[in-house]
C-alpha atoms as a PDB file:
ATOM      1  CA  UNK A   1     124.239 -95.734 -64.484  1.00  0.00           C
ATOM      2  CA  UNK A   2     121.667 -98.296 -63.410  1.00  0.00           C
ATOM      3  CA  UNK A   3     123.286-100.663 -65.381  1.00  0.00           C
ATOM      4  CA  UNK A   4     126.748-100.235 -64.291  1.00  0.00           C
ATOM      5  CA  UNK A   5     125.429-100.172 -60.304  1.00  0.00           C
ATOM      6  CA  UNK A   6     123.880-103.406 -60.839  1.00  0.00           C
ATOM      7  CA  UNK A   7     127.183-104.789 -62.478  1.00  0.00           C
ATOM      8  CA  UNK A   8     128.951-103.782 -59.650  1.00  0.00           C
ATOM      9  CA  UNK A   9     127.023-105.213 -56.915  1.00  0.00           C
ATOM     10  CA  UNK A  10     126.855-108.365 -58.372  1.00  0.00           C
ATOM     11  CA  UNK A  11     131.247-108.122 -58.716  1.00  0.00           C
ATOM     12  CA  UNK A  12     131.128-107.388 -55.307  1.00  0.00           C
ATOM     13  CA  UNK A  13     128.457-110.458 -54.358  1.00  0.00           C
ATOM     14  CA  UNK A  14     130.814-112.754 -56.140  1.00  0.00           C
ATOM     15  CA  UNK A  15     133.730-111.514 -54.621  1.00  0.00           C
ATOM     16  CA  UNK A  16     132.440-111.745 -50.983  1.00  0.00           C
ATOM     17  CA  UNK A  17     131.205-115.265 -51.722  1.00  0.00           C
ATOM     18  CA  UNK A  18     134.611-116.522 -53.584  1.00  0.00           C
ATOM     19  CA  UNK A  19     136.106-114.918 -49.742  1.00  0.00           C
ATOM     20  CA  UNK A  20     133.600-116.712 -47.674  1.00  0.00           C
ATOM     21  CA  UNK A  21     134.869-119.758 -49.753  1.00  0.00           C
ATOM     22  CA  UNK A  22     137.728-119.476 -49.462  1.00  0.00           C
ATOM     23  CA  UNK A  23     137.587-118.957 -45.313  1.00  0.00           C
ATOM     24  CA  UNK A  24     135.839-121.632 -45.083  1.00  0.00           C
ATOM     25  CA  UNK A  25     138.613-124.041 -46.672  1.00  0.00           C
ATOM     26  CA  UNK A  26     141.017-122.692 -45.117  1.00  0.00           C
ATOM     27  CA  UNK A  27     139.367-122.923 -41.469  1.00  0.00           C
ATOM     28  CA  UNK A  28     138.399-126.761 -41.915  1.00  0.00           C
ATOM     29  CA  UNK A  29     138.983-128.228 -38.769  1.00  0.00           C
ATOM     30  CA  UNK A  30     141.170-131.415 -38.725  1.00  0.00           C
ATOM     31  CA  UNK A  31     138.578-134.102 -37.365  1.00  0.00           C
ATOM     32  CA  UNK A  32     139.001-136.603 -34.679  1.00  0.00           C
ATOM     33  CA  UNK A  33     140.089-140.131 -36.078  1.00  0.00           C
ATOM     34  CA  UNK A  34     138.255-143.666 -34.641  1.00  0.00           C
ATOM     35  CA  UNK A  35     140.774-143.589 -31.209  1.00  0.00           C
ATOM     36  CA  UNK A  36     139.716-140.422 -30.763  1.00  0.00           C
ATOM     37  CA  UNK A  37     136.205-141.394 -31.193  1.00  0.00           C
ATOM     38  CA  UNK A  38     136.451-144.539 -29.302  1.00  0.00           C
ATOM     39  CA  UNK A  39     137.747-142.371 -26.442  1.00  0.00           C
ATOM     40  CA  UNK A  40     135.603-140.060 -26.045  1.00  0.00           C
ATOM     41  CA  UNK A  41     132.759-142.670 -25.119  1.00  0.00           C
ATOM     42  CA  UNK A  42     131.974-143.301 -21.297  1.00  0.00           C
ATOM     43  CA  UNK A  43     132.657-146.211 -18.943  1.00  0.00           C
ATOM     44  CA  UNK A  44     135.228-148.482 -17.414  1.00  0.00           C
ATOM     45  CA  UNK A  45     134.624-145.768 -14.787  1.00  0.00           C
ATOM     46  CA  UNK A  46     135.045-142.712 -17.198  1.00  0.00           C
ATOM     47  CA  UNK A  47     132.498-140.083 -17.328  1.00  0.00           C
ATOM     48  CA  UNK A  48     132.687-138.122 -20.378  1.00  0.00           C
ATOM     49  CA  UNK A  49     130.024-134.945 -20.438  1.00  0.00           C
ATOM     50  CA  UNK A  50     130.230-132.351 -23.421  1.00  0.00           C
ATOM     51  CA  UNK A  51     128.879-128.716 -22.128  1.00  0.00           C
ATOM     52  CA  UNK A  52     128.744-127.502 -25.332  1.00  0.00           C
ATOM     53  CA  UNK A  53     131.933-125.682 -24.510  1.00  0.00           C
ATOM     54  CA  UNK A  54     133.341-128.082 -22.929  1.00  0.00           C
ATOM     55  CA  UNK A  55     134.530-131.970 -22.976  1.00  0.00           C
ATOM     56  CA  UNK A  56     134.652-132.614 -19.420  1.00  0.00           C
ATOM     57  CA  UNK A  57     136.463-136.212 -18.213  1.00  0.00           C
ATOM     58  CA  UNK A  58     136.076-137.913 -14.954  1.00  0.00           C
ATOM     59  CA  UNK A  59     136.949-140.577 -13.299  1.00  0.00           C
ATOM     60  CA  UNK A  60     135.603-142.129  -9.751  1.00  0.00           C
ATOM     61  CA  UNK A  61     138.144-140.289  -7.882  1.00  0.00           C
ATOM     62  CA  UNK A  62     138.870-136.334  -7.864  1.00  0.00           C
ATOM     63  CA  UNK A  63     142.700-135.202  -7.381  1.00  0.00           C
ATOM     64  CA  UNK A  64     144.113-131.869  -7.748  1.00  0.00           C
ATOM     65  CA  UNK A  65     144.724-129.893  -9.477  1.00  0.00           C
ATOM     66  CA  UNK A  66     141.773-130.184 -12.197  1.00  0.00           C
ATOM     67  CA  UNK A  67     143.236-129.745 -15.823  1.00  0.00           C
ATOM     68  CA  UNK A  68     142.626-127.143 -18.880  1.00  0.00           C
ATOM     69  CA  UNK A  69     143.403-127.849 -22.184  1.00  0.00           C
ATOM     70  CA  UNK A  70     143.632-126.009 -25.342  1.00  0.00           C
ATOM     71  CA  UNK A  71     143.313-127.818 -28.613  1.00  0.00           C
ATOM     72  CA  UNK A  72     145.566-126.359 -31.219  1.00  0.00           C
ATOM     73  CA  UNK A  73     144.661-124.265 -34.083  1.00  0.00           C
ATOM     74  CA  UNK A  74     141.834-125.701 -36.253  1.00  0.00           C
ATOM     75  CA  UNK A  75     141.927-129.309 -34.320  1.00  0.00           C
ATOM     76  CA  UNK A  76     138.511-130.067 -32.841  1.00  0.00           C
ATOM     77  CA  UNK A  77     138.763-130.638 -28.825  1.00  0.00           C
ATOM     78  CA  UNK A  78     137.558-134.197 -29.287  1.00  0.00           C
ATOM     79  CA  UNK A  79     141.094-135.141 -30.747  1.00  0.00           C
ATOM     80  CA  UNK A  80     142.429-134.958 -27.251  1.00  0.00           C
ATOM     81  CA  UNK A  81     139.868-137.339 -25.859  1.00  0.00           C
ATOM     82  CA  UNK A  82     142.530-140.092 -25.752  1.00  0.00           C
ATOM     83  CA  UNK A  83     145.197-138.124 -23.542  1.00  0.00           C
ATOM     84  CA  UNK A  84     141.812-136.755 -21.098  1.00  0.00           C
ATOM     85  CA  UNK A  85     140.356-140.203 -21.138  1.00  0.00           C
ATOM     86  CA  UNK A  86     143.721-141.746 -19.811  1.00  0.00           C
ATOM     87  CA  UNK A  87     144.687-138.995 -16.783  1.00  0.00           C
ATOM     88  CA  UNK A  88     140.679-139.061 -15.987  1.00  0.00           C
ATOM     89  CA  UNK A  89     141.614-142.518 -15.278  1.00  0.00           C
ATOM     90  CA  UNK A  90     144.086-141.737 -12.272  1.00  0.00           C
ATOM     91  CA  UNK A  91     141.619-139.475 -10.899  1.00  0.00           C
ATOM     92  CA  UNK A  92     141.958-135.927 -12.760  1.00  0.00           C
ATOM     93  CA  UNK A  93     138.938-133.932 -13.956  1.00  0.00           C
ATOM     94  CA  UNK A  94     140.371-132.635 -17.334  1.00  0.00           C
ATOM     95  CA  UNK A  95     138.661-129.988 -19.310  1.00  0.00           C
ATOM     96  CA  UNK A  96     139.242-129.881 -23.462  1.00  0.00           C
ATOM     97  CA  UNK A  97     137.921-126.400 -24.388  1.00  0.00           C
ATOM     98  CA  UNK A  98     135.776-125.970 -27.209  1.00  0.00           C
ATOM     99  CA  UNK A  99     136.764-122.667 -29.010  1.00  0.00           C
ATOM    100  CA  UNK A 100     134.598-120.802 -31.459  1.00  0.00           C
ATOM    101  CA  UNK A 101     135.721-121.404 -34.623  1.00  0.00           C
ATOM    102  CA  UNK A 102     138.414-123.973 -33.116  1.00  0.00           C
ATOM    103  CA  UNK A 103     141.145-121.369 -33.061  1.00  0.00           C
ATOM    104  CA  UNK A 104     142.165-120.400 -29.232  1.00  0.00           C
ATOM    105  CA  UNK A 105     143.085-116.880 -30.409  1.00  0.00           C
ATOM    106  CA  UNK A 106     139.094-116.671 -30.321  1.00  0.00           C
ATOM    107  CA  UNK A 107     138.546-117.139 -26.702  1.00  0.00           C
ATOM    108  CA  UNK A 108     141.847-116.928 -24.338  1.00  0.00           C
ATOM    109  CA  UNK A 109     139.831-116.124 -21.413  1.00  0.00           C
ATOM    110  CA  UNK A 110     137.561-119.234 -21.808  1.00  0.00           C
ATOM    111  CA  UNK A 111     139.124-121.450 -19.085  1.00  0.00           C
ATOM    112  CA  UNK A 112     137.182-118.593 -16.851  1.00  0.00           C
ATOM    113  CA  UNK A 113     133.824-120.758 -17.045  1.00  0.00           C
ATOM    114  CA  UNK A 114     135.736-123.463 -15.213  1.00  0.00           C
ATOM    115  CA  UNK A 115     137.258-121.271 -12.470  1.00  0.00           C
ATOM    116  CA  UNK A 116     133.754-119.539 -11.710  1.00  0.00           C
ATOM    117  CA  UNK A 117     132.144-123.421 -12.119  1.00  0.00           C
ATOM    118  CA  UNK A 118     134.684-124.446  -9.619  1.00  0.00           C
ATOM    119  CA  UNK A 119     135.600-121.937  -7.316  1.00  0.00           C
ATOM    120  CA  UNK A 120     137.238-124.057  -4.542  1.00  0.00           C
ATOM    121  CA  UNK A 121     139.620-126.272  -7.142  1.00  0.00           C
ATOM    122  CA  UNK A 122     143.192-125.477  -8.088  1.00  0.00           C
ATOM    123  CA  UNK A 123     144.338-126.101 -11.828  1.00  0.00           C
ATOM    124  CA  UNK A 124     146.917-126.249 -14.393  1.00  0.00           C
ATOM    125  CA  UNK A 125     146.243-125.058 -17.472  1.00  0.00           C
ATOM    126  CA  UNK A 126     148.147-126.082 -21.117  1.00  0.00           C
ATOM    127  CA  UNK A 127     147.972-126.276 -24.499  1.00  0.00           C
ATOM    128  CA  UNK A 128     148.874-127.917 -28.255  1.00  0.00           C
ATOM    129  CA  UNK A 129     150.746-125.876 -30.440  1.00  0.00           C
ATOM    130  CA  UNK A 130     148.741-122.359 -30.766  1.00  0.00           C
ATOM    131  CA  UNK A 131     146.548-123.253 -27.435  1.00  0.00           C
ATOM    132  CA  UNK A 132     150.041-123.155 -25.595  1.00  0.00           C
ATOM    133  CA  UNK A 133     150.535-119.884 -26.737  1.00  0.00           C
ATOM    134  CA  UNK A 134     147.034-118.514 -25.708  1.00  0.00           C
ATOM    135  CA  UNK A 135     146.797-120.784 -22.466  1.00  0.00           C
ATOM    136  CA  UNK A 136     150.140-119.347 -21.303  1.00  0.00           C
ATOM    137  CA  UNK A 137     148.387-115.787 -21.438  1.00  0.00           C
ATOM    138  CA  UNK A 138     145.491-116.860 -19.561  1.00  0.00           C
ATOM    139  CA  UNK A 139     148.296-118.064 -16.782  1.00  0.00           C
ATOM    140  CA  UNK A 140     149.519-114.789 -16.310  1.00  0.00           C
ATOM    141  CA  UNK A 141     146.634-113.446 -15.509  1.00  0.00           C
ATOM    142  CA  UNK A 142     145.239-115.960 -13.100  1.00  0.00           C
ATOM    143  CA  UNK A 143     148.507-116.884 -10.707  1.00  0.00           C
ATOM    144  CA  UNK A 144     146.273-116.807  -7.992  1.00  0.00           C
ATOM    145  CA  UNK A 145     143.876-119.684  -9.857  1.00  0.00           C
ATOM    146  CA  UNK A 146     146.931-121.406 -12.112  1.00  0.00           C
ATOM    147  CA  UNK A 147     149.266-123.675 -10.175  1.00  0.00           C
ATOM    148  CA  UNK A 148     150.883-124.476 -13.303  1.00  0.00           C
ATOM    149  CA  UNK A 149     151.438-124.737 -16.872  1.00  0.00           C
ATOM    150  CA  UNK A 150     152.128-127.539 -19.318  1.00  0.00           C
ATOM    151  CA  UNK A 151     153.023-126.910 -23.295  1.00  0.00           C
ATOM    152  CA  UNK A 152     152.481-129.899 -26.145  1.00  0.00           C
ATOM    153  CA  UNK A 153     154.878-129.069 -28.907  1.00  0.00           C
ATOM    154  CA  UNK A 154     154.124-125.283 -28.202  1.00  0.00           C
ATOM    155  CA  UNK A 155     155.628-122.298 -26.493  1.00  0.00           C
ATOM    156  CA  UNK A 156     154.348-118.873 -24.901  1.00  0.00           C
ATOM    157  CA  UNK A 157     154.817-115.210 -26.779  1.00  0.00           C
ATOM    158  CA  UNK A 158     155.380-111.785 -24.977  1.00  0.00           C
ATOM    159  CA  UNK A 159     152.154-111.484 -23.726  1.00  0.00           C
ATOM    160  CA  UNK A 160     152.591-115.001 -21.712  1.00  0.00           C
ATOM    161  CA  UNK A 161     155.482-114.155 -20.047  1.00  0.00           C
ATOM    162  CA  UNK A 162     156.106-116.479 -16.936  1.00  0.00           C
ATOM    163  CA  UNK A 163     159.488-115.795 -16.627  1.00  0.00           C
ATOM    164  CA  UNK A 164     159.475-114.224 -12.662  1.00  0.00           C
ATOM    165  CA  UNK A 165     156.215-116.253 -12.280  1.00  0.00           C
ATOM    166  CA  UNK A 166     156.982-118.936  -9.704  1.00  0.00           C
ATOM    167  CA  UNK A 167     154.933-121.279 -11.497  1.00  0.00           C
ATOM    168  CA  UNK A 168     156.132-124.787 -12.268  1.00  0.00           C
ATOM    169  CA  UNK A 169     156.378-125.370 -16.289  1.00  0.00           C
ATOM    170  CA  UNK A 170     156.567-128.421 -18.632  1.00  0.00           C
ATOM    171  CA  UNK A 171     157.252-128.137 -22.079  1.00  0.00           C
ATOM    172  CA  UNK A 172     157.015-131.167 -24.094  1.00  0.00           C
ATOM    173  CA  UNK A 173     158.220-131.772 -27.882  1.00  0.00           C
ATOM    174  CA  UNK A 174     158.403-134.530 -30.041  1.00  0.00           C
ATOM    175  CA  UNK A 175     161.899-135.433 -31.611  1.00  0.00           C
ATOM    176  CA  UNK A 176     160.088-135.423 -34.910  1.00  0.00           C
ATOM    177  CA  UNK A 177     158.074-132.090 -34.824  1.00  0.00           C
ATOM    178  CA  UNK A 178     158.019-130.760 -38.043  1.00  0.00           C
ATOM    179  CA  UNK A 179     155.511-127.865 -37.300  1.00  0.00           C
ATOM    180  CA  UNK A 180     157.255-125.929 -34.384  1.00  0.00           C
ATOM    181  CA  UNK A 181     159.397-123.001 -35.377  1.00  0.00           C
ATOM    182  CA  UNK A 182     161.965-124.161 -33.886  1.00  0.00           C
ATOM    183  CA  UNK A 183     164.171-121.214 -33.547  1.00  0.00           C
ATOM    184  CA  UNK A 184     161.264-119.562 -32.275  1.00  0.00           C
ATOM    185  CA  UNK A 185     160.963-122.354 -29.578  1.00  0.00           C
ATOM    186  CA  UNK A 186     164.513-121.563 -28.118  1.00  0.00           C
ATOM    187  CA  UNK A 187     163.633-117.331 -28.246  1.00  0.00           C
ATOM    188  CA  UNK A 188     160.571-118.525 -26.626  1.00  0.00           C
ATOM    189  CA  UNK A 189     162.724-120.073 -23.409  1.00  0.00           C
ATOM    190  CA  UNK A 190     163.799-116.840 -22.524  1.00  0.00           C
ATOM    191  CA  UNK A 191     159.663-116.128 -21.097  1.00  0.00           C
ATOM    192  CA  UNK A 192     159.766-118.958 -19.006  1.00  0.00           C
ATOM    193  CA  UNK A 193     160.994-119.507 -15.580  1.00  0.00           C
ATOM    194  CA  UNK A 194     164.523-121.222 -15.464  1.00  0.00           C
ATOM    195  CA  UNK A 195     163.209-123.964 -13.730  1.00  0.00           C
ATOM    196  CA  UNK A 196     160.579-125.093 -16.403  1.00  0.00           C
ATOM    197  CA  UNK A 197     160.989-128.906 -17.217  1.00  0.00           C
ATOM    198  CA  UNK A 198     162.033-129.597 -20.467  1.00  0.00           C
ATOM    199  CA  UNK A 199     161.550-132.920 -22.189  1.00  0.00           C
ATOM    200  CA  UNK A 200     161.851-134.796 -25.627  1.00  0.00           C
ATOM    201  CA  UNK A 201     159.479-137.494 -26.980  1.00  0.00           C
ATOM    202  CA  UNK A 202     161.725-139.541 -28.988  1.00  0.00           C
ATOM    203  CA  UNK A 203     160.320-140.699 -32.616  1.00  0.00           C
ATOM    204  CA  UNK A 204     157.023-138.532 -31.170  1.00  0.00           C
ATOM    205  CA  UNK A 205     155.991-135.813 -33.656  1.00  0.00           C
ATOM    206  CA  UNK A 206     153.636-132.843 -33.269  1.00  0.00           C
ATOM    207  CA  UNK A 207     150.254-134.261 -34.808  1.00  0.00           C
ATOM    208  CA  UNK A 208     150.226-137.121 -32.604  1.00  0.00           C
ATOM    209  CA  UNK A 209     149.900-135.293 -28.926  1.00  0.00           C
ATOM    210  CA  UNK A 210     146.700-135.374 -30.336  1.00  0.00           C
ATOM    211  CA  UNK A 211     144.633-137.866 -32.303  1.00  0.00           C
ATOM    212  CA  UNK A 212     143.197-136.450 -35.551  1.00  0.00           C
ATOM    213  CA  UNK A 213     145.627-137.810 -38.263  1.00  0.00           C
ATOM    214  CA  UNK A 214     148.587-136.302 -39.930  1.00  0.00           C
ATOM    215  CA  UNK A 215     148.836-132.820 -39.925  1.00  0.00           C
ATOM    216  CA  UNK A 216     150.051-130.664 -42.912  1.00  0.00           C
ATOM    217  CA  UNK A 217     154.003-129.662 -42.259  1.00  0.00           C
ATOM    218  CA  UNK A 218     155.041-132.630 -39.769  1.00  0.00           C
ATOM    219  CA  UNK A 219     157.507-135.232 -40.481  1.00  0.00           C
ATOM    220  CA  UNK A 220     156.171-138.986 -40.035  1.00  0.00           C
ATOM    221  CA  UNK A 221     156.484-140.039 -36.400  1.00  0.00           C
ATOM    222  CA  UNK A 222     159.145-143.030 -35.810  1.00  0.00           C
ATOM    223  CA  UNK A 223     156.713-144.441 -32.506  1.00  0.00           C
ATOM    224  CA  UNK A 224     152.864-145.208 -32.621  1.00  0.00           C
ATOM    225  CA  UNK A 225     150.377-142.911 -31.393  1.00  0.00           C
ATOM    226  CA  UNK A 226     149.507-144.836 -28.394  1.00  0.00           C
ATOM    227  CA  UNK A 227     152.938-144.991 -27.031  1.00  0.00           C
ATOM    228  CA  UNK A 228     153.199-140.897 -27.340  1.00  0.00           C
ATOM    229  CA  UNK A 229     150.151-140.792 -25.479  1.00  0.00           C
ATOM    230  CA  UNK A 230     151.169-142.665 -22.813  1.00  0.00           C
ATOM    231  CA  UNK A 231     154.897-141.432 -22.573  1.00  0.00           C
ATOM    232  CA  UNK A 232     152.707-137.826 -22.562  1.00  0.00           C
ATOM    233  CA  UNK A 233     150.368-138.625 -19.688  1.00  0.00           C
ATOM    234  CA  UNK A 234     153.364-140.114 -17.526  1.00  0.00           C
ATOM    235  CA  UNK A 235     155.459-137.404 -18.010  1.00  0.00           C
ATOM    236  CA  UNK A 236     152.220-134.637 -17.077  1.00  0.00           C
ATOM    237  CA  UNK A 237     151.657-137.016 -14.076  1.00  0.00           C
ATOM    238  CA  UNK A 238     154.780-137.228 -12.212  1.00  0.00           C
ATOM    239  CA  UNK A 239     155.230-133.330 -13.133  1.00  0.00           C
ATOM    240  CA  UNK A 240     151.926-132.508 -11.798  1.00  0.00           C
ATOM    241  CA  UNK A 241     153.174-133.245  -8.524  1.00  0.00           C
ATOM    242  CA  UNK A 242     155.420-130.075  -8.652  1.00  0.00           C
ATOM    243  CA  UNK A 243     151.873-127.974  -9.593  1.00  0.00           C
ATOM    244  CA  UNK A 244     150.518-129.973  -6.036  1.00  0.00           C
ATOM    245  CA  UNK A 245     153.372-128.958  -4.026  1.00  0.00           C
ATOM    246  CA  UNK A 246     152.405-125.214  -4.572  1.00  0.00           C
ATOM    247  CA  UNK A 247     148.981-125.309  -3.508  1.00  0.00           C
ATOM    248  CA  UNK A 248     148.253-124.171  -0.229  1.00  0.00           C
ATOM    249  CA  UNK A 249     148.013-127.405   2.367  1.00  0.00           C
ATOM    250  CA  UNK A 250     145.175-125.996   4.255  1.00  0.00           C
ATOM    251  CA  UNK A 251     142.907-125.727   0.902  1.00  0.00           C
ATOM    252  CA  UNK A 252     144.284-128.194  -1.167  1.00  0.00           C
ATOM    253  CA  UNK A 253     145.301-131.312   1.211  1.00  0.00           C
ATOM    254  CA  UNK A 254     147.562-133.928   0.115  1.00  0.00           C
END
């Protein structure tokens, strides 16, 4: 009996370990490439502060709204640095969360450190593929906080339904996104408010709204990653002008 105990713990040992192994490989985190790195350093009037859970980006002037962001699924919040780096530069304090186990699932309600840090600044709040989904859901339940959302190659589910929300939406997708469901995408229209902007990054593909290399599942994108960057930071600029038009002019002045 002894014998066959001892057997079956150590079954059970390996098994657990062959699982942990296994989670582990399948949870690697795609890691920041040498733009990424390169952005993420300070200067040329960038201030670039990690938190631990946060990369925070500034730049010598302040405008609202701040900005979240949520890194998609297994893509480490550095990856964005280039995108933060570049609207820091026209004066917006962007926030890249760092979520536990860099899956967004972990921690919807994470953006809630910046609120309570900054209780007297408006903000949108958006996300990369699977952060979309969760920082839609945080939206919801913050209108009072969120003055608008923003989606890279990503939509909302049920439980981020912004459909009667008021609150302005852009959803932007590269031509050449070959991760995004996208029948899924078009069900997905029917939670968000008929007035959400919808636009197309020609030759732009889903891996490169952030900078981290080629991502299992996308098709190869016909434009650099520098020029989907910057077609992705004008676009978020001129929109974020509709998110400043719904602040409150007494609290938010213009």
């Amino acid at each position: 009996m002894g014998r066959y105990r001892k057997r079956w713990l150590q079954g059970f040992v390996l098994v657990v370990l062959i699982a942990a192994c296994a989670a582990i490989w399948y949870l690697r985190p795609y890691p920041p490439d040498q733009a990424a790195k390169s952005a993420m350093q300070g200067g040329e009037g960038i201030t670039v502060i990690d938190t631990g859970d946060w990369l925070v980006f500034e730049g010598g002037e302040t405008r609202e709204p701040g900005i979240i962001l949520y890194p998609g699924a297994l893509i480490k919040p550095e990856s964005y640095a280039p995108l933060a780096r570049s609207l820091a530069g026209d004066g917006y304090r962007v926030f890249i969360a760092r979520m536990p186990l860099n899956l967004a699932v972990s921690d919807a309600e994470r953006a809630n450190q910046v609120l309570k840090a900054y209780p007297h600044q408006s903000f949108v709040i958006g996300g990369h593929s699977l952060g979309g989904v969760m920082a839609a859901r945080y939206a919801m339940n913050h209108q009072d906080r969120i003055a608008g959302v923003f989606f890279l190659a990503a939509y909302p589910d049920k439980k981020g339904d912004l459909k009667e929300s008021g609150i302005p939406v852009l959803s932007l997708l590269g031509s050449r996104d070959g991760v995004v469901d996208r029948q899924a995408y078009e069900a997905a229209k029917s939670y968000l408010p008929d007035s959400t902007s919808y636009m197309t990054i020609e030759g732009g593909n889903h891996s490169q709204f952030g900078s981290y290399g080629f991502q299992e599942g996308d098709q190869p994108a016909a434009i650099t990653p520098q020029e989907q960057w910057q077609q992705t930071v004008a676009v978020i600029k001129e929109w974020l002008q509709t998110a400043v038009n719904r602040l409150p002019e007494e609290e938010f002045p213009r």
